[in-house]
Protein backbone atom coordinates (compact mmCIF):
# COMPACT_ATOMS: atom_id res chain seq x y z
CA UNK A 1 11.59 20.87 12.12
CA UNK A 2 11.30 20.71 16.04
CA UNK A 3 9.94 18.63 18.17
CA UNK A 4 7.90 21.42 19.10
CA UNK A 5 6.62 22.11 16.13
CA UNK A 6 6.12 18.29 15.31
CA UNK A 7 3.87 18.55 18.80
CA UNK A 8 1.72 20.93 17.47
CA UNK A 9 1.17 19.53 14.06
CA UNK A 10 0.58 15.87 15.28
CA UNK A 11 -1.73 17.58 17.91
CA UNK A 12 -3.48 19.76 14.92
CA UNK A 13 -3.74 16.63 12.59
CA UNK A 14 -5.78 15.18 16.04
CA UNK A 15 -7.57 17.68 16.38
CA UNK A 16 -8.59 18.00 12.63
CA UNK A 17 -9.62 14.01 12.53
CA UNK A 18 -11.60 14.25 15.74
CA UNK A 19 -13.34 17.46 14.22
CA UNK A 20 -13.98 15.88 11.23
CA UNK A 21 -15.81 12.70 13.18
CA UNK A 22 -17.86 15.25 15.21
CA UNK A 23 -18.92 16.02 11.79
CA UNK A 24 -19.27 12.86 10.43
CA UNK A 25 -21.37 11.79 12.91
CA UNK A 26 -23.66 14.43 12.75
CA UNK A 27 -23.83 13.53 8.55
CA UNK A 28 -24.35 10.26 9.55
CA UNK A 29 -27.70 10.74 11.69
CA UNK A 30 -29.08 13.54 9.37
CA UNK A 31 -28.84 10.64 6.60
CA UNK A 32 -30.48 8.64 8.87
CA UNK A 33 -33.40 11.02 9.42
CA UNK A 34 -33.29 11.91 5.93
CA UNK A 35 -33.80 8.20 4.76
CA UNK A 36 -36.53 7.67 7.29
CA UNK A 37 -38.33 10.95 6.04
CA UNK A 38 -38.19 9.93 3.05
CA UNK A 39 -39.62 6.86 3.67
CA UNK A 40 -42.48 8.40 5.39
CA UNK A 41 -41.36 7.41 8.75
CA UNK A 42 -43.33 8.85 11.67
CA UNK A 43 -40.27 9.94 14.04
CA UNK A 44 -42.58 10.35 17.03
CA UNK A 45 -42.05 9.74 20.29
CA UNK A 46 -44.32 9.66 23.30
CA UNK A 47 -42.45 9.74 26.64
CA UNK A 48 -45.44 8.73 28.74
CA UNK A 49 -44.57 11.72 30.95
CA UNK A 50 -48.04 13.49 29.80
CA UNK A 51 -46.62 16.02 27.52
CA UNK A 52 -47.53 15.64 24.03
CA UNK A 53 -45.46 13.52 21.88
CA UNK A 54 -41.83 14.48 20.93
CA UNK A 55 -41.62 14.91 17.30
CA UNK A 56 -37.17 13.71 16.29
CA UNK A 57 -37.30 16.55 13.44
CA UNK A 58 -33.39 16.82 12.12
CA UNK A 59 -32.27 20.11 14.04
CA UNK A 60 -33.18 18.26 17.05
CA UNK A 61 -31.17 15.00 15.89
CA UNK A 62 -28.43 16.93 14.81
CA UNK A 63 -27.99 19.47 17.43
CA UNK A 64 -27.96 16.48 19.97
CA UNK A 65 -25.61 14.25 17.79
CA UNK A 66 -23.63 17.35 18.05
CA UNK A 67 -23.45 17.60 22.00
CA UNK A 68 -23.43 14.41 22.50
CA UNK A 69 -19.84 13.76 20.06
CA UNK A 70 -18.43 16.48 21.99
CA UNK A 71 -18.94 15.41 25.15
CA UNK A 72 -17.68 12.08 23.73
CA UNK A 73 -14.29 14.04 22.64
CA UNK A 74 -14.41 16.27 25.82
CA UNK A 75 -13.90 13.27 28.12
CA UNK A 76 -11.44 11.60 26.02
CA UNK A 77 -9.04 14.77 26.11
CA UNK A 78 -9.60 14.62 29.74
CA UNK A 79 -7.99 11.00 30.25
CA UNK A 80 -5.74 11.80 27.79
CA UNK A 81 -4.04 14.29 29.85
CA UNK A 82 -4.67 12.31 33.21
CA UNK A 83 -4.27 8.45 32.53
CA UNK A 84 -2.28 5.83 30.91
CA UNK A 85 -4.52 3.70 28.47
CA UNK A 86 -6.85 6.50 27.79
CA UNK A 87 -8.13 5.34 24.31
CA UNK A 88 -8.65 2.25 25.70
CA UNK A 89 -10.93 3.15 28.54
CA UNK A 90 -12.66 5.73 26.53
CA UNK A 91 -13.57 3.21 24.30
CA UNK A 92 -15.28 0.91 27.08
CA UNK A 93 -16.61 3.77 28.05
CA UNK A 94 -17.77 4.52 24.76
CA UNK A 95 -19.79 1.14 24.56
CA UNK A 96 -20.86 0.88 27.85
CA UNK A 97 -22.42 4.57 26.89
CA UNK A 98 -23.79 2.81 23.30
CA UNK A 99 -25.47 0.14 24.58
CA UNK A 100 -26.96 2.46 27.84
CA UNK A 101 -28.56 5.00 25.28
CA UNK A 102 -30.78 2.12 24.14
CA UNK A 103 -32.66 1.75 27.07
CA UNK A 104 -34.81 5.02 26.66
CA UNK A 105 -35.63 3.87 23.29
CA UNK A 106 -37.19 0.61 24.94
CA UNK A 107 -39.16 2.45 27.48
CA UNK A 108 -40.90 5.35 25.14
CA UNK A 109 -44.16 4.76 23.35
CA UNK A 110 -42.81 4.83 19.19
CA UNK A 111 -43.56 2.59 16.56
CA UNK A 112 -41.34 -0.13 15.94
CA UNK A 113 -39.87 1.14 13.08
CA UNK A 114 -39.56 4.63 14.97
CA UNK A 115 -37.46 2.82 17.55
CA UNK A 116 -35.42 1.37 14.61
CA UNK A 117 -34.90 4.48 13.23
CA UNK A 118 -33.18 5.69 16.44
CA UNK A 119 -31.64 3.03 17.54
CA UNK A 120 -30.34 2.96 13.54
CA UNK A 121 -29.13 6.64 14.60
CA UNK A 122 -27.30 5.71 17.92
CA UNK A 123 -25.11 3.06 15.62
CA UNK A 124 -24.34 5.38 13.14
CA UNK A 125 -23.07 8.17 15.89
CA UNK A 126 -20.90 4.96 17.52
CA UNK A 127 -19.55 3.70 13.88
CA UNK A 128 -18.26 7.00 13.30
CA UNK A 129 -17.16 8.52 16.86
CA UNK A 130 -15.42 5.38 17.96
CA UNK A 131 -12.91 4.55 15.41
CA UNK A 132 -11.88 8.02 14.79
CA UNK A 133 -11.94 9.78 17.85
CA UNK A 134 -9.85 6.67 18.76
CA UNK A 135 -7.11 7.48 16.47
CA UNK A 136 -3.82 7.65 17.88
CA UNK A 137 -1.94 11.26 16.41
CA UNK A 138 0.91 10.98 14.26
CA UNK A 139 4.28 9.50 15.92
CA UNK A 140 6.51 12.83 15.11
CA UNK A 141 9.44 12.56 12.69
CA UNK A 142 12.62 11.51 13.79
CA UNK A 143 15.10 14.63 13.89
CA UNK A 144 16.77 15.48 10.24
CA UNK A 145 20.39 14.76 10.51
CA UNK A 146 22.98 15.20 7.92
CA UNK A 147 24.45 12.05 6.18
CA UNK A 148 27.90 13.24 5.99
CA UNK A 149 30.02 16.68 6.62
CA UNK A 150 32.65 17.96 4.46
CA UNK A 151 35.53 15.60 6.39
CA UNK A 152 33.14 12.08 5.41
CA UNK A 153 30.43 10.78 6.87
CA UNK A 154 29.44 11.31 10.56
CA UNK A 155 30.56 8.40 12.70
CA UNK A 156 28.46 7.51 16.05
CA UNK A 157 31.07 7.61 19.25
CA UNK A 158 28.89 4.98 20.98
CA UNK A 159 30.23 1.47 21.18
């Protein structure tokens, strides 16, 4: 195998694991809603903006858990291909994005267990996103070389 070919597989296993945590943390909030339905949980929210109150129904909590994840992986491509320490400052960014997405939850008029709810929600998205979109792709393979030929082994020339 190449290191070409090694490239794209390590890059298509990364892919594939940062897929799969877009995913997961789109599961992760629909079980959320879906635990809070079912515990007759009235996800409504009024944004004091004088519209009528914002009902969370699970398309809406999905589709944004969706947008939001790939925006997440969007901008960590981005310093992946510009700067050293990417994963590192994607996750402060990460956090420092986490703990900002709480503030609109403290400034709408919800229940309090409404605001747990989301702010339940908001973990979930940041248990799953971080650690995997954070996961480093596969070192490739060293190069196969043969153990011996037909005169004996192979002998390294460097001193």
């Amino acid at each position: 195998m190449t290191t070409t070919s090694q490239s794209v597989l390590t890059g298509t296993s990364t892919r594939r694991v940062r897929a799969i945590a877009v995913g997961g943390a789109a599961l992760a909030t629909g079980l959320v809603w879906l635990v809070a339905h079912l515990l007759d949980i009235d996800l409504r929210v009024d944004q004091r903006n004088g519209q009528p109150p914002t009902i969370v129904s699970l398309p809406l909590v999905i589709g944004s858990t969706l947008a939001m994840a790939l925006l997440g992986w969007s901008a960590l491509v981005v310093l992946e291909r510009y700067v050293r320490r990417a994963r590192t400052i994607w996750t402060v960014i990460a956090i420092a994005v986490l703990m900002l997405s709480f503030v609109p939850i403290l400034g709408v008029e919800a229940t309090s267990s409404t605001k747990s709810v989301l702010s339940l929600m908001h973990l979930a998205v940041a248990a799953v996103l971080i650690p995997m979109l954070r996961r480093s792709p596969t070192a490739p393979l060293p190069e196969a070389q043969p153990e011996s030929t037909a005169s004996g082994p192979i002998r390294s020339t460097r001193a």
